[in-house]
C-alpha atoms as a PDB file:
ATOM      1  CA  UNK A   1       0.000   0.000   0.000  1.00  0.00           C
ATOM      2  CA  UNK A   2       2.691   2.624   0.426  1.00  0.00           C
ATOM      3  CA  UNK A   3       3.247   2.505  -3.499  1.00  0.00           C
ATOM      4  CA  UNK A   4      -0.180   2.661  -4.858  1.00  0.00           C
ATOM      5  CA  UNK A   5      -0.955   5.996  -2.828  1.00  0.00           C
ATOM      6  CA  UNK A   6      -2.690   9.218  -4.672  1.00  0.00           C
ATOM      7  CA  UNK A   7      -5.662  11.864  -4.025  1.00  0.00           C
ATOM      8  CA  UNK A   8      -8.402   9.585  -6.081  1.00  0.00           C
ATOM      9  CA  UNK A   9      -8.362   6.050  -7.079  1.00  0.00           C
ATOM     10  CA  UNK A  10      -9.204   5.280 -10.798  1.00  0.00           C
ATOM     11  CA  UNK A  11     -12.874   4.984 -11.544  1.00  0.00           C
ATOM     12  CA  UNK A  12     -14.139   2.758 -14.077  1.00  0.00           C
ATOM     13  CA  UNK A  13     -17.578   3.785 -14.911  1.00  0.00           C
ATOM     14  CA  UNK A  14     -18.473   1.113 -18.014  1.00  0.00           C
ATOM     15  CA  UNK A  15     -17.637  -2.415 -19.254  1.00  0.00           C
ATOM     16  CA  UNK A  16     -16.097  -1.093 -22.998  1.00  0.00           C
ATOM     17  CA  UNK A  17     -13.784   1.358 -20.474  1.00  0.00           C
ATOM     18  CA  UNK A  18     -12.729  -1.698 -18.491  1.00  0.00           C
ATOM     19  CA  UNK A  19     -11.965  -3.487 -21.573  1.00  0.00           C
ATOM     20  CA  UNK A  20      -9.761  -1.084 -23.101  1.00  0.00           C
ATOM     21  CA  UNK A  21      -7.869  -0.355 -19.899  1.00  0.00           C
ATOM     22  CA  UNK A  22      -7.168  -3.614 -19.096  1.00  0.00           C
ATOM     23  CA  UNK A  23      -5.861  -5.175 -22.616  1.00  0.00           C
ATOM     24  CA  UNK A  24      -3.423  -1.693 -22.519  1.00  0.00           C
ATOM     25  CA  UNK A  25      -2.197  -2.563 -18.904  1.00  0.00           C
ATOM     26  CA  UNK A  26      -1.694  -6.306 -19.899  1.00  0.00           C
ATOM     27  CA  UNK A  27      -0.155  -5.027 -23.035  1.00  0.00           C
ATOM     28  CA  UNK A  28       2.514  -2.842 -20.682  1.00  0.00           C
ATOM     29  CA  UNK A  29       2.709  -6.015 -17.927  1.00  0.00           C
ATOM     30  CA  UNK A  30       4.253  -8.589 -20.733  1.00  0.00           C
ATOM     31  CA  UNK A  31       7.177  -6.779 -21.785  1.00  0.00           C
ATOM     32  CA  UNK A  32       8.324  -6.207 -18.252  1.00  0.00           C
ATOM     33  CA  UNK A  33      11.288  -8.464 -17.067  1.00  0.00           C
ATOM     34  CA  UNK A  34       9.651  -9.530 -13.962  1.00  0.00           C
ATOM     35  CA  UNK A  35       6.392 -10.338 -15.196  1.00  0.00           C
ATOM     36  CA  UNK A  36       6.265 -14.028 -16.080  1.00  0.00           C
ATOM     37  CA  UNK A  37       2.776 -14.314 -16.931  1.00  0.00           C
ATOM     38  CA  UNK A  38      -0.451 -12.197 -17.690  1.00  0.00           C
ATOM     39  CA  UNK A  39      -4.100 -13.602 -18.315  1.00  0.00           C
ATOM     40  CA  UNK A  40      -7.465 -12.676 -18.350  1.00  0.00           C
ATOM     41  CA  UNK A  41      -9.718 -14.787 -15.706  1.00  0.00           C
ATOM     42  CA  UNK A  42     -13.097 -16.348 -15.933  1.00  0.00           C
ATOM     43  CA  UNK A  43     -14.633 -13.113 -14.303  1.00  0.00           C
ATOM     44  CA  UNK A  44     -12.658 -10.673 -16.862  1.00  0.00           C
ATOM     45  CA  UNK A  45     -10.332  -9.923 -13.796  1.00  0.00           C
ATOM     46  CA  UNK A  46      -6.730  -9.347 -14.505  1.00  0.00           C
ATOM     47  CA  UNK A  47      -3.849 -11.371 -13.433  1.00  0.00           C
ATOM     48  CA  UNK A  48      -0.162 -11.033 -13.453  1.00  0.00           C
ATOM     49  CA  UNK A  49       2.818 -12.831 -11.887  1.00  0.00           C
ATOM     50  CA  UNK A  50       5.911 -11.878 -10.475  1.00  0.00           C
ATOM     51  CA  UNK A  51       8.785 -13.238 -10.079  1.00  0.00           C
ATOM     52  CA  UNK A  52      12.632 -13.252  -8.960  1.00  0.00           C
ATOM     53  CA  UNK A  53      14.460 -15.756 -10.161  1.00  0.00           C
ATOM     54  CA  UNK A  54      14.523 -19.751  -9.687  1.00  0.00           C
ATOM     55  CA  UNK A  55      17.511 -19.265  -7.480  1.00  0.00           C
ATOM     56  CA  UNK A  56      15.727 -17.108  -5.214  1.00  0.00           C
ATOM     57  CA  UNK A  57      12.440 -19.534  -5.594  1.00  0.00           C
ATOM     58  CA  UNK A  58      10.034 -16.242  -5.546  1.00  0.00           C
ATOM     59  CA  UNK A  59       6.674 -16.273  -7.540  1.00  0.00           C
ATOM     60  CA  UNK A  60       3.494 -15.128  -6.570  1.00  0.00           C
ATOM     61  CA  UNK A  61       0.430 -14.133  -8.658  1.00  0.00           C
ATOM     62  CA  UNK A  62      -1.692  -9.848  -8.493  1.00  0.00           C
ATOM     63  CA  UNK A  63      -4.783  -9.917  -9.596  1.00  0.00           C
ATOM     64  CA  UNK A  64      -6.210  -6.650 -10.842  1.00  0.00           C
ATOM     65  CA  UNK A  65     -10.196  -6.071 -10.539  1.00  0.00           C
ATOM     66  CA  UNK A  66     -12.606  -3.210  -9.966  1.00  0.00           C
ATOM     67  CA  UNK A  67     -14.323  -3.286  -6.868  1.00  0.00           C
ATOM     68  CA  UNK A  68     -18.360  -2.233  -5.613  1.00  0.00           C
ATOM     69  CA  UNK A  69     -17.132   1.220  -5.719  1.00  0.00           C
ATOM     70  CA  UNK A  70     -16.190   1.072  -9.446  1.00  0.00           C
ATOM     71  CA  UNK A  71     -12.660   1.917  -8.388  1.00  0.00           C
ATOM     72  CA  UNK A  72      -9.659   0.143 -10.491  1.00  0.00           C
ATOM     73  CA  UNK A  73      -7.625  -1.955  -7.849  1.00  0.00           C
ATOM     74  CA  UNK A  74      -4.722  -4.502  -7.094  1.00  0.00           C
ATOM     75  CA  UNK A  75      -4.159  -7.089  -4.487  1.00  0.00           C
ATOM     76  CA  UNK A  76      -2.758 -10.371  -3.596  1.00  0.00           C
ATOM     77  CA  UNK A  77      -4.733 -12.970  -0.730  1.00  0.00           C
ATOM     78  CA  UNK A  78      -6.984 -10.539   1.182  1.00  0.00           C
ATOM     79  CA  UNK A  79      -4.312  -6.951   0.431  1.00  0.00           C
ATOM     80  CA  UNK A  80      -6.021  -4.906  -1.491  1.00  0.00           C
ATOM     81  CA  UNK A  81      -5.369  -1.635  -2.422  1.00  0.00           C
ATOM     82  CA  UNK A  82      -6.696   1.068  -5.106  1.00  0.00           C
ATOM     83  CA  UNK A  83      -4.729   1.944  -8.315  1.00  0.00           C
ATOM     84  CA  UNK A  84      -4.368   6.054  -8.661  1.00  0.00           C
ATOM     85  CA  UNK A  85      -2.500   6.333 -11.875  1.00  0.00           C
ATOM     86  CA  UNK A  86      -1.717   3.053 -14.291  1.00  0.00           C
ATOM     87  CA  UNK A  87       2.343   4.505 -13.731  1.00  0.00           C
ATOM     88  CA  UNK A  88       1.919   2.660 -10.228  1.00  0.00           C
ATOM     89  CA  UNK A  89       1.177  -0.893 -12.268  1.00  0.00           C
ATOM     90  CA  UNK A  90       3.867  -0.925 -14.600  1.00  0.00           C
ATOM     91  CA  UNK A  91       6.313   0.195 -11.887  1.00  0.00           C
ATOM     92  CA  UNK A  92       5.541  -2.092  -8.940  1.00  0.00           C
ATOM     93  CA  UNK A  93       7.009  -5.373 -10.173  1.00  0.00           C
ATOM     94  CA  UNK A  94      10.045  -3.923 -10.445  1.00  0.00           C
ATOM     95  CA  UNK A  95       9.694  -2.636  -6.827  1.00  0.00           C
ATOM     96  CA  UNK A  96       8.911  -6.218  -5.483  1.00  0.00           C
ATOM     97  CA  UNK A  97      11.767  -7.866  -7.018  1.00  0.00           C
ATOM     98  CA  UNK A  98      14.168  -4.499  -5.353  1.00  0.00           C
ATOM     99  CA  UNK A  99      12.328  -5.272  -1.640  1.00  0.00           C
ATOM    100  CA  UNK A 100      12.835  -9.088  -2.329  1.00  0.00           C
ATOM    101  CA  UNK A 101      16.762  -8.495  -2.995  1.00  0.00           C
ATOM    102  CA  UNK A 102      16.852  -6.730   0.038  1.00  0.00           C
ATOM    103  CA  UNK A 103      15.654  -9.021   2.449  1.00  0.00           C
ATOM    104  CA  UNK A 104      17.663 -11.622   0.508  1.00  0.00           C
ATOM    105  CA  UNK A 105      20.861  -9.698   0.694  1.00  0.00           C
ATOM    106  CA  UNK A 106      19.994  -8.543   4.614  1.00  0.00           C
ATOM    107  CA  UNK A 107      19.311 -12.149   5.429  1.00  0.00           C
ATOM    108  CA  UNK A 108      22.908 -13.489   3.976  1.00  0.00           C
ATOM    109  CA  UNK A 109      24.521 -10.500   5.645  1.00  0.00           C
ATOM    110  CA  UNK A 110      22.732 -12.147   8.794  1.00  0.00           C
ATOM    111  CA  UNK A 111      23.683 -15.893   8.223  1.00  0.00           C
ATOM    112  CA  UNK A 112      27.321 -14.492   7.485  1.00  0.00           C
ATOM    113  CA  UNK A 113      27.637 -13.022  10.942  1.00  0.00           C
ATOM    114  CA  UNK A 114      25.999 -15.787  12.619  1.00  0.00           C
ATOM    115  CA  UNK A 115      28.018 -18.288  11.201  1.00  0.00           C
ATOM    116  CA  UNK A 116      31.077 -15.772  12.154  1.00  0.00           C
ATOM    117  CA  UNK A 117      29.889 -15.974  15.837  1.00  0.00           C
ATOM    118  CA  UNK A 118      29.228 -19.716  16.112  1.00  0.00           C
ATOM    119  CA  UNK A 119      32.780 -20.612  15.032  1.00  0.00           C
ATOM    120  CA  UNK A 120      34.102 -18.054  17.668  1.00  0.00           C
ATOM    121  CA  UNK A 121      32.020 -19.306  20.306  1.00  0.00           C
ATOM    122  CA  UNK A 122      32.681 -23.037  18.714  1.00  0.00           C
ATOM    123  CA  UNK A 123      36.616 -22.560  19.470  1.00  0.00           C
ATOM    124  CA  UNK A 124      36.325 -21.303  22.752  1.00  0.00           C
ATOM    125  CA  UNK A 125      34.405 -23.649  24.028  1.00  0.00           C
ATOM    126  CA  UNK A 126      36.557 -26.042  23.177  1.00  0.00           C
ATOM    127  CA  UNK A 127      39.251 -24.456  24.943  1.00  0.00           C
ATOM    128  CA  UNK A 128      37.356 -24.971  27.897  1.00  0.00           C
ATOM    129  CA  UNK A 129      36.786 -28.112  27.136  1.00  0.00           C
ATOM    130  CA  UNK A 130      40.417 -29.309  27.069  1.00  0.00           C
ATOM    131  CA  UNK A 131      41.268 -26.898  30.254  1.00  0.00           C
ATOM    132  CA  UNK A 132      38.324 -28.629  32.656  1.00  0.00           C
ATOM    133  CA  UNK A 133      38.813 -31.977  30.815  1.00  0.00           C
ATOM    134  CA  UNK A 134      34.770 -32.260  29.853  1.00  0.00           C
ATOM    135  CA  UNK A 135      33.136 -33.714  27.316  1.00  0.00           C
ATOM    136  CA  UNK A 136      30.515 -32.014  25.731  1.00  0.00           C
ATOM    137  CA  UNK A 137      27.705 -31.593  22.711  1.00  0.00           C
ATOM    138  CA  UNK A 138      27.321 -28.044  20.665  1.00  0.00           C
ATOM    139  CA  UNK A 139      24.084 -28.091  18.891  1.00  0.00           C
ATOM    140  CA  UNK A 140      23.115 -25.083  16.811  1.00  0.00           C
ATOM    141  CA  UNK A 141      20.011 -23.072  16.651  1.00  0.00           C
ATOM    142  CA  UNK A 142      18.325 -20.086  15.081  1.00  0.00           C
ATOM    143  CA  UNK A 143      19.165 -17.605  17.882  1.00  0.00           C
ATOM    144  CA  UNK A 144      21.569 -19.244  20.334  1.00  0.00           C
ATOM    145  CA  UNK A 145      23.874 -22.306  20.825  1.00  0.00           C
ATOM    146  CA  UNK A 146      23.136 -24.972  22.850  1.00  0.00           C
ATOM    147  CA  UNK A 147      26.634 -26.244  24.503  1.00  0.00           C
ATOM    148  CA  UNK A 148      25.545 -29.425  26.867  1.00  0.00           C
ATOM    149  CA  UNK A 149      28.059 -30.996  29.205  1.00  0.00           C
ATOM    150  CA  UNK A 150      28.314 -34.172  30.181  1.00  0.00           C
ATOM    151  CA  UNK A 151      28.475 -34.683  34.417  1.00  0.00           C
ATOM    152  CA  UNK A 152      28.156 -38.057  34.461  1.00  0.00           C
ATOM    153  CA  UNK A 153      26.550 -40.797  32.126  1.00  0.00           C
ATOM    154  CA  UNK A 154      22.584 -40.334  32.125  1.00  0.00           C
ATOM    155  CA  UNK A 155      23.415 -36.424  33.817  1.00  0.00           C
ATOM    156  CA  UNK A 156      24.297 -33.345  31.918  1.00  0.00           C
ATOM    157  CA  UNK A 157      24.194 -29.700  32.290  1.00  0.00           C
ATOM    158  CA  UNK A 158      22.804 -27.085  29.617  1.00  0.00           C
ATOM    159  CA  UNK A 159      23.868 -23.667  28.631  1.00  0.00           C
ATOM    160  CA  UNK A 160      22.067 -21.509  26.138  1.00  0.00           C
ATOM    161  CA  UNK A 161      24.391 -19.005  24.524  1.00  0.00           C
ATOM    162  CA  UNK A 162      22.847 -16.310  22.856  1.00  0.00           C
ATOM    163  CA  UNK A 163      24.108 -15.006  19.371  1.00  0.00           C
ATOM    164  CA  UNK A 164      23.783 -11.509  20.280  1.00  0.00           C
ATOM    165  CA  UNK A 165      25.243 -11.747  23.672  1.00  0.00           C
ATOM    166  CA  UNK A 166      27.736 -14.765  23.456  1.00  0.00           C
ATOM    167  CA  UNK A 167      30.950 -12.658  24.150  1.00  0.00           C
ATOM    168  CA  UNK A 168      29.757 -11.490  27.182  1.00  0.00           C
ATOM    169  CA  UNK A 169      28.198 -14.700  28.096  1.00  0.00           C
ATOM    170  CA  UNK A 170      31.383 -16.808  27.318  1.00  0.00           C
ATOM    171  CA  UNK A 171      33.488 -14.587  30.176  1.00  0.00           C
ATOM    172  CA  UNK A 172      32.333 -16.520  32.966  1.00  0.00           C
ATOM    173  CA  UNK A 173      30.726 -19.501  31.251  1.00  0.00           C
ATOM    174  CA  UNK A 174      34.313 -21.187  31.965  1.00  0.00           C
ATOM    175  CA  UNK A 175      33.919 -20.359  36.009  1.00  0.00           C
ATOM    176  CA  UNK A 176      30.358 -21.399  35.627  1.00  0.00           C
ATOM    177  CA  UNK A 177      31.223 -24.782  34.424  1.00  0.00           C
ATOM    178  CA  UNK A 178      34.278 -25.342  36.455  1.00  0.00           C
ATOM    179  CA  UNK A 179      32.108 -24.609  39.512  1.00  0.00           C
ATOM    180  CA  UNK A 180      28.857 -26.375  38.688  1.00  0.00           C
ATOM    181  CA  UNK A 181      30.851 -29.481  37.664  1.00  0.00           C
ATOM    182  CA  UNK A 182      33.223 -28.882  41.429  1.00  0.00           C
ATOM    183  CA  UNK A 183      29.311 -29.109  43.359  1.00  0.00           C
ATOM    184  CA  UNK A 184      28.407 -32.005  41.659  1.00  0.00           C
ATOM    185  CA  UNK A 185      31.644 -33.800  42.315  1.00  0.00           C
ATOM    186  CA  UNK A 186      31.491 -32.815  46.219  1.00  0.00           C
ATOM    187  CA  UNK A 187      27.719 -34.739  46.314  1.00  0.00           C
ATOM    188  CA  UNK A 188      25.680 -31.439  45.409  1.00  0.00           C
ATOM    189  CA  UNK A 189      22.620 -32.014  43.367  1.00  0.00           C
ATOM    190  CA  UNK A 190      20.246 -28.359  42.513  1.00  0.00           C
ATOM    191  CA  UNK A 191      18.253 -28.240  39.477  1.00  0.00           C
ATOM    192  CA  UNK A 192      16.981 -24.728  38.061  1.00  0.00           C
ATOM    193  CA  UNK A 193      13.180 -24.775  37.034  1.00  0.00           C
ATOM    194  CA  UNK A 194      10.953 -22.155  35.437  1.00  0.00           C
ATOM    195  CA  UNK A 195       7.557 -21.533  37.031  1.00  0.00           C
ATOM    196  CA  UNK A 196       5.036 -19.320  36.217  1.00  0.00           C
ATOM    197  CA  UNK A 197       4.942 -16.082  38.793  1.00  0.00           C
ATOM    198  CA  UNK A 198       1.926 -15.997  41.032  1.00  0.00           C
ATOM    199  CA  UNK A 199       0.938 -19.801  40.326  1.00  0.00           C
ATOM    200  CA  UNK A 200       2.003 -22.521  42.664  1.00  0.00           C
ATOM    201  CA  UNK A 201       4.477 -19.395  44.258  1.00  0.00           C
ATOM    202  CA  UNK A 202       6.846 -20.395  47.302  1.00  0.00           C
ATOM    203  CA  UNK A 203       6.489 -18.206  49.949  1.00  0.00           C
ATOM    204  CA  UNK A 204      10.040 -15.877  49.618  1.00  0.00           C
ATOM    205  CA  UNK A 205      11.784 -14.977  52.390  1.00  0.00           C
ATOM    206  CA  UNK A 206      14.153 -12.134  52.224  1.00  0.00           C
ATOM    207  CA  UNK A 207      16.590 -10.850  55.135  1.00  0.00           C
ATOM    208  CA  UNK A 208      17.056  -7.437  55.972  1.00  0.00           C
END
């Protein structure tokens, strides 16, 4: 909706008017790169397809109608939005495929870094892991790695290292293991639970 914007949508007041508008804007949709396909539907609606490329894996199909109000619009699913100058139809494929390449290119810039801070976060964990002697299982995920230590066979302990915070995570993870791991050798057994607040709550006890 930000593109098709203007002061008064296109009205289309008779059928010979649609008819003529529409063969001229499918005439200007087929000779545009992006457009891979324009037909007439059953109802005499227009539709047009856009894609990006079959790397990318992009396609999806605009149909252009006129609505109760006899104004000339475009949408996709249940976006609609109404058409103020036929300009706005021949440029907004083009302006897809430019929003497309940006989230494309913004989400490789993202993977890039991510994988950047996994192998960081990867190599110092298995410093630790030769300095405290530990075994230990890195699994990956969207937002965090999950670095699982073994304590004993059928006993581990889990630590959730966030992307966006790992470097000042990993400064004490080492103590944290080293620690945890010193308690559970000495006969110390503590588990940390989530619970919702104000359901099944413990009656807290602070000192002053």
């Amino acid at each position: 909706q930000s593109h098709f914007i203007g002061e008064q949508p296109i009205l289309i007041t008779n059928n010979d008017q649609r008819k003529v508008l529409f063969s001229q804007i499918k005439k200007s949709l087929q000779h545009l790169p992006n457009v891979q396909d324009c037909y007439f539907t059953q109802k005499d609606n227009l539709n047009f397809v856009v894609y990006l490329t079959s790397e990318r894996g992009y396609s999806d199909t605009f149909y252009i109608e006129i609505n109760k109000k006899n104004e000339l619009t475009i949408g996709i699913y249940r976006f609609e939005s109404c058409i103020y100058d036929i300009k706005q139809i021949t440029t907004f494929p083009q302006k897809i495929v430019d929003a497309l390449n940006s989230v494309y290119l913004n989400d490789k810039k993202r993977e890039k870094i991510r994988a950047i801070k996994h192998t960081a976060i990867l190599a110092k964990i298995q410093e630790i892991a030769k300095e405290e002697n530990i075994e230990y299982c890195a699994v990956e995920q969207k937002t965090k790695l999950k670095l699982m230590v073994l304590l004993r066979p059928g006993q581990r302990l889990e630590i959730d290292i966030p992307y966006a915070t790992f470097q000042s995570t990993l400064k004490n993870i080492q103590k944290a293991i080293h620690s945890i791991i010193e308690l559970r050798n000495e006969g110390l057994s503590f588990k940390i639970r989530g619970y919702v607040p104000g359901h099944d709550e413990p009656l807290w006890e602070k000192c002053e």
